[in-house]
C-alpha atoms as a PDB file:
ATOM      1  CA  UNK A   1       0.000   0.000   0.000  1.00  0.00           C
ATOM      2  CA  UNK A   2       1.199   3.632  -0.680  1.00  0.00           C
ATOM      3  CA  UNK A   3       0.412   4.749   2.936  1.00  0.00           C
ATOM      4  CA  UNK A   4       2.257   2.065   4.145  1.00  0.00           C
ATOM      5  CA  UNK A   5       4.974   2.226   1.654  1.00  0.00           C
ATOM      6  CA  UNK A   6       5.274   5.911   2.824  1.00  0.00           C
ATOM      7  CA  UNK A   7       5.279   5.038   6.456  1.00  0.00           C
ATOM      8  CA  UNK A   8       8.543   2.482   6.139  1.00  0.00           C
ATOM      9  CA  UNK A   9      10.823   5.237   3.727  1.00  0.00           C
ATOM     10  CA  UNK A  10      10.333   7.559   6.687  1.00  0.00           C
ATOM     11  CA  UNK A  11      11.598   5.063   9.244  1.00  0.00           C
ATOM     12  CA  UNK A  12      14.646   3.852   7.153  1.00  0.00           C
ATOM     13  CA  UNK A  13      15.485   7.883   6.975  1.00  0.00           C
ATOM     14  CA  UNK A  14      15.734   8.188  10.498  1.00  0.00           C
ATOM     15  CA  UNK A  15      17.334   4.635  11.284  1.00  0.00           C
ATOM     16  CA  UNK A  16      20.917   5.425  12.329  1.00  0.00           C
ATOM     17  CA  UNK A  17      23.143   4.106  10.074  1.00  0.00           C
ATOM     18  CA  UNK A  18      27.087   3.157   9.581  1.00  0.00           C
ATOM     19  CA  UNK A  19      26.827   3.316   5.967  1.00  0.00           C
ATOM     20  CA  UNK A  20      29.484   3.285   2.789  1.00  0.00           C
ATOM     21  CA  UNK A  21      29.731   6.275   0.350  1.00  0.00           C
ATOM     22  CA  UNK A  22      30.007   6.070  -3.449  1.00  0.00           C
ATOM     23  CA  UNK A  23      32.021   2.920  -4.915  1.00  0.00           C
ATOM     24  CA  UNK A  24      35.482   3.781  -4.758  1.00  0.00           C
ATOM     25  CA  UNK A  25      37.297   4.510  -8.223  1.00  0.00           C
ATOM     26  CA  UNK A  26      34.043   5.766 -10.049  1.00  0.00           C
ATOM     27  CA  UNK A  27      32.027   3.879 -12.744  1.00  0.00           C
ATOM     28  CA  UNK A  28      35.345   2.202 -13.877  1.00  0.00           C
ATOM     29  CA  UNK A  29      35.921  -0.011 -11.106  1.00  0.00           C
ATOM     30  CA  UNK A  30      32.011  -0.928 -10.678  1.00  0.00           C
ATOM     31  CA  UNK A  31      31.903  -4.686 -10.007  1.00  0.00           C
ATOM     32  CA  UNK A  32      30.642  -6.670 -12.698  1.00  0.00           C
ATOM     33  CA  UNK A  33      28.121  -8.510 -10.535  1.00  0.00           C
ATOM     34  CA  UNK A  34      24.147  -8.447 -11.724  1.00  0.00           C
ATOM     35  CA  UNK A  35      23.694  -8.365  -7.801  1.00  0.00           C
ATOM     36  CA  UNK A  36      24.926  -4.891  -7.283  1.00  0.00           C
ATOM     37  CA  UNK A  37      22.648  -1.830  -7.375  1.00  0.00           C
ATOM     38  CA  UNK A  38      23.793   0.583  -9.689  1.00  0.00           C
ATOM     39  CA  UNK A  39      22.207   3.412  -7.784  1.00  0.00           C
ATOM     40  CA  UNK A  40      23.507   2.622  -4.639  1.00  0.00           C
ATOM     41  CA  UNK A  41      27.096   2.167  -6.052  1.00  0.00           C
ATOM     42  CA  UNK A  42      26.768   5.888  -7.674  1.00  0.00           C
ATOM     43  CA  UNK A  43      25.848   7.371  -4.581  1.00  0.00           C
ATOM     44  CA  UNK A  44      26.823   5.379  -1.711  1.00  0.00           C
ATOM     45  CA  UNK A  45      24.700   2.520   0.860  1.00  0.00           C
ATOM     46  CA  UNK A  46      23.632   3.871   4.277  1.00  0.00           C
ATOM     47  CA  UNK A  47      21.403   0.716   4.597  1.00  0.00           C
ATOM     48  CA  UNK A  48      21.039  -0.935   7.832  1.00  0.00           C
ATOM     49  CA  UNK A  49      22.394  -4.253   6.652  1.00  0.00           C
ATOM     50  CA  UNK A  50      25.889  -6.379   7.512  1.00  0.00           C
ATOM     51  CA  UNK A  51      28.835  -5.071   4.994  1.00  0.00           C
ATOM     52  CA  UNK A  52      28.091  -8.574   2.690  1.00  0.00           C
ATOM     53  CA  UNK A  53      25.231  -7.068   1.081  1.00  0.00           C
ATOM     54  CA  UNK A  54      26.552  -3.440   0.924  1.00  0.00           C
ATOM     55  CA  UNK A  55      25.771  -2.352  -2.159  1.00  0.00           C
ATOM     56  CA  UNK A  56      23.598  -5.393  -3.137  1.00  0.00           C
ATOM     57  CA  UNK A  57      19.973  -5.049  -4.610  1.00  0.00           C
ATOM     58  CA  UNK A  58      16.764  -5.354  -2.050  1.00  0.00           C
ATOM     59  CA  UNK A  59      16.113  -8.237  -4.541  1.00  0.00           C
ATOM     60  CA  UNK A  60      19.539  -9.769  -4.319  1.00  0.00           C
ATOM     61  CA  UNK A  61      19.494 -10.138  -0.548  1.00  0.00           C
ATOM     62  CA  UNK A  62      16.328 -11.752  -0.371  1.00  0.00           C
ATOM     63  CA  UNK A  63      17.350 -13.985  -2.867  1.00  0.00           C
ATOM     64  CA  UNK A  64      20.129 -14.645  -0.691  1.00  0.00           C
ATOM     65  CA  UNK A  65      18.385 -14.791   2.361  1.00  0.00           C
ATOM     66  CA  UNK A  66      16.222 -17.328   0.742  1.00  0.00           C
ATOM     67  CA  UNK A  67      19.216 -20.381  -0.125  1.00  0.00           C
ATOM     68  CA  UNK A  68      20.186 -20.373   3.870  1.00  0.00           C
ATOM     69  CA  UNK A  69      16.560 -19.574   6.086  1.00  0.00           C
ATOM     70  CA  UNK A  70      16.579 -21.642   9.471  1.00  0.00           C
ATOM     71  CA  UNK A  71      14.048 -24.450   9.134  1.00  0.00           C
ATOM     72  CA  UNK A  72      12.186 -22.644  11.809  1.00  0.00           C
ATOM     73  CA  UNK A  73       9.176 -20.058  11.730  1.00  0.00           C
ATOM     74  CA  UNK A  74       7.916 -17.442  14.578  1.00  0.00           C
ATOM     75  CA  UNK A  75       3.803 -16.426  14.775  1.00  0.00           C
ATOM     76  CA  UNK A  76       2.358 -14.048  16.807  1.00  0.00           C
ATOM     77  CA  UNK A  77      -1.348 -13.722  17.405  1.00  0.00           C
ATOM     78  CA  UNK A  78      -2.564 -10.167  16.676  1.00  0.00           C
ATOM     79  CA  UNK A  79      -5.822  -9.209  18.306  1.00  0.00           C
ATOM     80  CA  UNK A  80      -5.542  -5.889  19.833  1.00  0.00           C
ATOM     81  CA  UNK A  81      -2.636  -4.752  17.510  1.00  0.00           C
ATOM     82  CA  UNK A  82      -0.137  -5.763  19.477  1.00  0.00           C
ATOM     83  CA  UNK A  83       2.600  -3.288  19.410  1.00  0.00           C
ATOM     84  CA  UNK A  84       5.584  -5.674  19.714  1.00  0.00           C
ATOM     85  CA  UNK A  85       5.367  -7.116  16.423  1.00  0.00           C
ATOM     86  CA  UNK A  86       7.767  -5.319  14.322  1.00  0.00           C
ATOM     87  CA  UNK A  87      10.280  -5.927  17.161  1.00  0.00           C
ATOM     88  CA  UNK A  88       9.377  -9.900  16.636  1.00  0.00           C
ATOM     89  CA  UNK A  89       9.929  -9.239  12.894  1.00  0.00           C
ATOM     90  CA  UNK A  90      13.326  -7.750  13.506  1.00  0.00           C
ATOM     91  CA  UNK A  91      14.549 -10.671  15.420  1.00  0.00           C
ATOM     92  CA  UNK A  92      13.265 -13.196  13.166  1.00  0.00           C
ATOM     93  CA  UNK A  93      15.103 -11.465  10.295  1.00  0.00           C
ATOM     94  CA  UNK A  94      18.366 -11.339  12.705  1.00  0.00           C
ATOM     95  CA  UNK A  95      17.940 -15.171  13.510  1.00  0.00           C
ATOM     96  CA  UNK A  96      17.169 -16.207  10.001  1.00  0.00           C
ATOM     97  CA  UNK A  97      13.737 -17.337  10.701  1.00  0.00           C
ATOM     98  CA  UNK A  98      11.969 -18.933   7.419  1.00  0.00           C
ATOM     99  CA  UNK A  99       8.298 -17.049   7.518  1.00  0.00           C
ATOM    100  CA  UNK A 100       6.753 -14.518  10.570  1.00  0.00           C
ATOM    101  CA  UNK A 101       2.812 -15.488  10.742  1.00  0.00           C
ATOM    102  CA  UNK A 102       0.374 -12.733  11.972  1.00  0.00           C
ATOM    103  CA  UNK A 103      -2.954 -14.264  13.376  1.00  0.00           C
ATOM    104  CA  UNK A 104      -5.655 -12.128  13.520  1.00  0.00           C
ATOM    105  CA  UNK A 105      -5.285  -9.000  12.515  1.00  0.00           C
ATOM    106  CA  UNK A 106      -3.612  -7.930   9.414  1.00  0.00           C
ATOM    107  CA  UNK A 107      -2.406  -4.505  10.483  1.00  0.00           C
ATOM    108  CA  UNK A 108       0.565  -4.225  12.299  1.00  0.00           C
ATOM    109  CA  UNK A 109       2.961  -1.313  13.343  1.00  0.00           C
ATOM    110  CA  UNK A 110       5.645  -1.788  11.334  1.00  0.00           C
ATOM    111  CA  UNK A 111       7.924   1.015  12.989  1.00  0.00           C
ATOM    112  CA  UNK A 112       9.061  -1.619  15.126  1.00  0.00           C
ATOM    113  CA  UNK A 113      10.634  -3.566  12.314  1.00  0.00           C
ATOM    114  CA  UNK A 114      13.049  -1.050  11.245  1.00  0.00           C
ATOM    115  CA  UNK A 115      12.421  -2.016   7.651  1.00  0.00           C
ATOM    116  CA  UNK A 116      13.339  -5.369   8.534  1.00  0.00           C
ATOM    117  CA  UNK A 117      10.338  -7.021   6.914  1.00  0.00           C
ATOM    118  CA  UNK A 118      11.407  -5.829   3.337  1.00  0.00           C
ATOM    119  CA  UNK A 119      13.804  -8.691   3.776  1.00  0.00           C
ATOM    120  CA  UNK A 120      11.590 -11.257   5.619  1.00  0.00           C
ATOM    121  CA  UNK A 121       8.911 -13.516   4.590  1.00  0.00           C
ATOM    122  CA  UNK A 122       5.713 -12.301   6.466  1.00  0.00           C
ATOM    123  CA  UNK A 123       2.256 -14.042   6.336  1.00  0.00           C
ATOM    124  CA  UNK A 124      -1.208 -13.262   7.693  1.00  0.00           C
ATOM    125  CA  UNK A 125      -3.495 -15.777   8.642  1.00  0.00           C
ATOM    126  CA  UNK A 126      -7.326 -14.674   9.554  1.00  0.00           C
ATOM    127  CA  UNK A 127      -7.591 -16.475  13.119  1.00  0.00           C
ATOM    128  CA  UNK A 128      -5.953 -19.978  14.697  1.00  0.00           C
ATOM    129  CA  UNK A 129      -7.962 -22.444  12.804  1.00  0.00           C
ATOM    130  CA  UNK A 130      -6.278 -20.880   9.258  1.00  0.00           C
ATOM    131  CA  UNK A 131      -3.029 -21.026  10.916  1.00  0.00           C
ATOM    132  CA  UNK A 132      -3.439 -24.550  12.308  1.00  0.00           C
ATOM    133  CA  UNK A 133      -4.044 -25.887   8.930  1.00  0.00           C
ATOM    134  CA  UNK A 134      -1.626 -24.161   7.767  1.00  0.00           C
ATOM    135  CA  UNK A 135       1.179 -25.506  10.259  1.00  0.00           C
ATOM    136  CA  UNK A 136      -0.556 -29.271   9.341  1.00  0.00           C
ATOM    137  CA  UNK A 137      -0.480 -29.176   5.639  1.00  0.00           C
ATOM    138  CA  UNK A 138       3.576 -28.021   6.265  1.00  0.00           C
ATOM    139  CA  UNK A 139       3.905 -30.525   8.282  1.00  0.00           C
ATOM    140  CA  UNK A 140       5.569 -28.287  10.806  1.00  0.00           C
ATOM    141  CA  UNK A 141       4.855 -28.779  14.651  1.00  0.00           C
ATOM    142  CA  UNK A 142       3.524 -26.021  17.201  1.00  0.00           C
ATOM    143  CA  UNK A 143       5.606 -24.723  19.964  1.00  0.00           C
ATOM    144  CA  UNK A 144       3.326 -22.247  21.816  1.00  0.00           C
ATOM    145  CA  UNK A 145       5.710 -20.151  24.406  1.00  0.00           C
ATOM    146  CA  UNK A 146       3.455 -18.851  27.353  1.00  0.00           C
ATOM    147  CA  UNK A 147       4.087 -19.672  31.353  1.00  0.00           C
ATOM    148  CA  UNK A 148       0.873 -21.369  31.504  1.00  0.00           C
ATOM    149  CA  UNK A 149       0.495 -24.489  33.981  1.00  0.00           C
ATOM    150  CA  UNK A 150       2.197 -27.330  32.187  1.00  0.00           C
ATOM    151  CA  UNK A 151       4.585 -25.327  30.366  1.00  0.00           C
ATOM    152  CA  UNK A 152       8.447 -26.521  29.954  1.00  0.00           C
ATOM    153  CA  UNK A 153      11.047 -24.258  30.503  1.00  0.00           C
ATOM    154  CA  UNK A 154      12.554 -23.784  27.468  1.00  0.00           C
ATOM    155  CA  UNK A 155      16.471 -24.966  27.857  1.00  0.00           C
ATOM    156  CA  UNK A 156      15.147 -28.350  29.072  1.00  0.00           C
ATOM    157  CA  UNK A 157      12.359 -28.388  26.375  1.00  0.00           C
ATOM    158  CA  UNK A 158      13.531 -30.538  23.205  1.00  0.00           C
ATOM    159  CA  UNK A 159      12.582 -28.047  20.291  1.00  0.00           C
ATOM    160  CA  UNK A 160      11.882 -29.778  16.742  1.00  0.00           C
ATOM    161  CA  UNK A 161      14.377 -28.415  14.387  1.00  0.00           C
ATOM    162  CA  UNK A 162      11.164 -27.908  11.958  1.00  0.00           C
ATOM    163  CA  UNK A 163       8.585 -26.525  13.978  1.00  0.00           C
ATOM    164  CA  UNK A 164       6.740 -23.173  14.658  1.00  0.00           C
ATOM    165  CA  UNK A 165       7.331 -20.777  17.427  1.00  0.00           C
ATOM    166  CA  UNK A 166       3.823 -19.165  18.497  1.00  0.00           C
ATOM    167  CA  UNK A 167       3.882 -16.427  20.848  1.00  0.00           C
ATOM    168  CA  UNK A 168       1.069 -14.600  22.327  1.00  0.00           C
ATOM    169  CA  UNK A 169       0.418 -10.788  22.129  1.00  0.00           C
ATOM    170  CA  UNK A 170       1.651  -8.532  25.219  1.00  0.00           C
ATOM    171  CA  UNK A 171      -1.062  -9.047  28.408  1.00  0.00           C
ATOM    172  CA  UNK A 172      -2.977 -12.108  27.692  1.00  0.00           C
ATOM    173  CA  UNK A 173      -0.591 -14.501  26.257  1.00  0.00           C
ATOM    174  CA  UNK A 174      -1.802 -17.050  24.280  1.00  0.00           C
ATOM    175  CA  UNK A 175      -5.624 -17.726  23.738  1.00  0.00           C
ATOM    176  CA  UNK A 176      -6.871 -20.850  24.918  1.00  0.00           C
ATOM    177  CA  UNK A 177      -7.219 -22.358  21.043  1.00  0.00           C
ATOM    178  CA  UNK A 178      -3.489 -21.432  19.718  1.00  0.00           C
ATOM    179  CA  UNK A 179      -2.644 -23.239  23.298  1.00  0.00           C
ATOM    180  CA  UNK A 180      -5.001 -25.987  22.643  1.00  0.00           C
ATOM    181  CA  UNK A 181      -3.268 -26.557  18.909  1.00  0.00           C
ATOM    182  CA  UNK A 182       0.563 -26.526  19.931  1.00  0.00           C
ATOM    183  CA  UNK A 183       2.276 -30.240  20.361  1.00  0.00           C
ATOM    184  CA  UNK A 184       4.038 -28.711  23.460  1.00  0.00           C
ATOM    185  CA  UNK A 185       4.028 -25.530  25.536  1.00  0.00           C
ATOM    186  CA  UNK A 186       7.811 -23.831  26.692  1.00  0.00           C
ATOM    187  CA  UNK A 187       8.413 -21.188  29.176  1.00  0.00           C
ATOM    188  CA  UNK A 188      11.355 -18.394  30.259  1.00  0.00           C
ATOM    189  CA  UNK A 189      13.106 -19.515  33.525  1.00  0.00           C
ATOM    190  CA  UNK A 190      12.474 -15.971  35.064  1.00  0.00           C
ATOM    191  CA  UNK A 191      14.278 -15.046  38.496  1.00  0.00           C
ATOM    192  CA  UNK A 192      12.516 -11.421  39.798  1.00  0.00           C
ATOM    193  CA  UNK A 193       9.085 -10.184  40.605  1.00  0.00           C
ATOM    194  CA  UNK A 194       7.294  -9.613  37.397  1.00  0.00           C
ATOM    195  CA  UNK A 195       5.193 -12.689  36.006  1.00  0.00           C
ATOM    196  CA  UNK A 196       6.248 -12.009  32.318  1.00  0.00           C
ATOM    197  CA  UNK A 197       8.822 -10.668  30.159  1.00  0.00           C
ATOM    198  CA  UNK A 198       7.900  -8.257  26.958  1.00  0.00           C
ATOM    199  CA  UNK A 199       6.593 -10.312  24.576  1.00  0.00           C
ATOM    200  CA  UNK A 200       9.369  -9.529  21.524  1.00  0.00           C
ATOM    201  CA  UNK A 201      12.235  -9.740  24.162  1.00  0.00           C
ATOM    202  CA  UNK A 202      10.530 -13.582  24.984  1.00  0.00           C
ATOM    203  CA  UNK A 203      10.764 -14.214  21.272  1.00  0.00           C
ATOM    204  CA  UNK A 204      14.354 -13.176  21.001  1.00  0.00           C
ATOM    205  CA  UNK A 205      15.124 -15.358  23.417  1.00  0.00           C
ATOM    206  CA  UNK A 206      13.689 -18.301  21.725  1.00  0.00           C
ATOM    207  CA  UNK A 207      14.611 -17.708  18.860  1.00  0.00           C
ATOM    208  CA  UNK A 208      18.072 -17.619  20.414  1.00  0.00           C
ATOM    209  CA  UNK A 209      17.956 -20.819  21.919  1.00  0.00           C
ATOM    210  CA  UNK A 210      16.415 -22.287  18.525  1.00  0.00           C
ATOM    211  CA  UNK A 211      19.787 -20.875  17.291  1.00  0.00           C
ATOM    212  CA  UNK A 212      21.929 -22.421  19.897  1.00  0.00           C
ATOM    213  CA  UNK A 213      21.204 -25.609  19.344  1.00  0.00           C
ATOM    214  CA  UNK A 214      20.393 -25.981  15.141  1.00  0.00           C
ATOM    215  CA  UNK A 215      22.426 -22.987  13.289  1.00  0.00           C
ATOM    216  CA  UNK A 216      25.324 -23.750  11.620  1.00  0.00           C
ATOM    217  CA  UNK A 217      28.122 -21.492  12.797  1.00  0.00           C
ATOM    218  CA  UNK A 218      28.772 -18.927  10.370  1.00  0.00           C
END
């Protein structure tokens, strides 16, 4: 959507950036790669992405991207427009995560993602029941992530390599259906006063330990 479209160029202007000027050596020494931007060589890459895709093509690092995803995916349920989602979206694009699922709602601040989700693969699913048959025709199990009673701490859990990790919106957690469809339930060892984390800092943390134990070290 324009509006939207609109909305993300003003947050990549303002993210703080440790950018590259203009190709050295001028059009002359321009790399002879289909992968580089032609643009971006003429006038420089203030992107916020690592220095192997300086000067690359949106399209290129997708591409990318796409050969080396984790065999992993994150979903969030959305029903009060949950404000932590574009943080979730920026950790599942810094942990390689295959596909972010939205349940529920399809808008969603995408501030929060820092322009992240021009890079990852985001899907919307209208409530739990599309989802679930989703997540069944992939084959891919359900890991909700809530401290509900029966819940695993997650470093003793044993995560699937292939699986999804569903996370419930800031407040009420999980509903009792996404519960209901997950093949196991995992929980943050906490040690203080408060009964719950921030729901995108729980999800980077997951996603971490996901990490940990499956990616390859690169």
């Amino acid at each position: 959507m324009p509006e939207e479209q609109n909305e993300q160029d003003a947050v990549e202007a303002t993210i703080p950036t440790h950018g590259v000027g203009p190709w050295p050596g001028g059009p002359d020494e321009w790399p002879d790669d289909p992968r580089f931007d032609r643009d971006l060589l003429a006038a420089g890459d203030a992107r916020n992405v690592i220095d192997r895709y300086r000067y690359w093509t949106m399209t290129a690092i997708i591409a990318d991207l796409d050969e080396k995803r984790h065999p992993f995916h994150v979903a969030i349920e959305n029903w009060q427009h949950d404000m932590n989602i574009g943080s979730i979206v920026r950790s599942a694009n810094a942990f390689l995560a295959d596909t972010v699922h939205i349940i529920g709602r399809r808008r969603w601040n995408r501030r929060g993602a820092m322009v992240t989700d021009r890079y990852q693969h985001v899907l919307h699913h209208e409530d739990v029941a599309a989802f679930v048959s989703w997540a069944k025709a992939a084959s891919l199990p359900i890991v909700a992530v809530d401290n509900v009673p029966g819940s695993v701490p997650v470093n003793d859990a044993e995560l699937p390599e292939r699986c999804v990790l569903l996370f419930g919106q800031e407040g009420p957690g999980l509903s009792d259906e996404a519960v209901a469809a997950a093949s196991g339930v995992v929980e943050i060892t906490q040690y203080g006063s408060t009964r719950s984390i921030n729901a995108s800092a729980a999800a980077a943390v997951v996603m971490y330990e996901w990490c940990r134990r499956f990616a390859a070290d690169s």
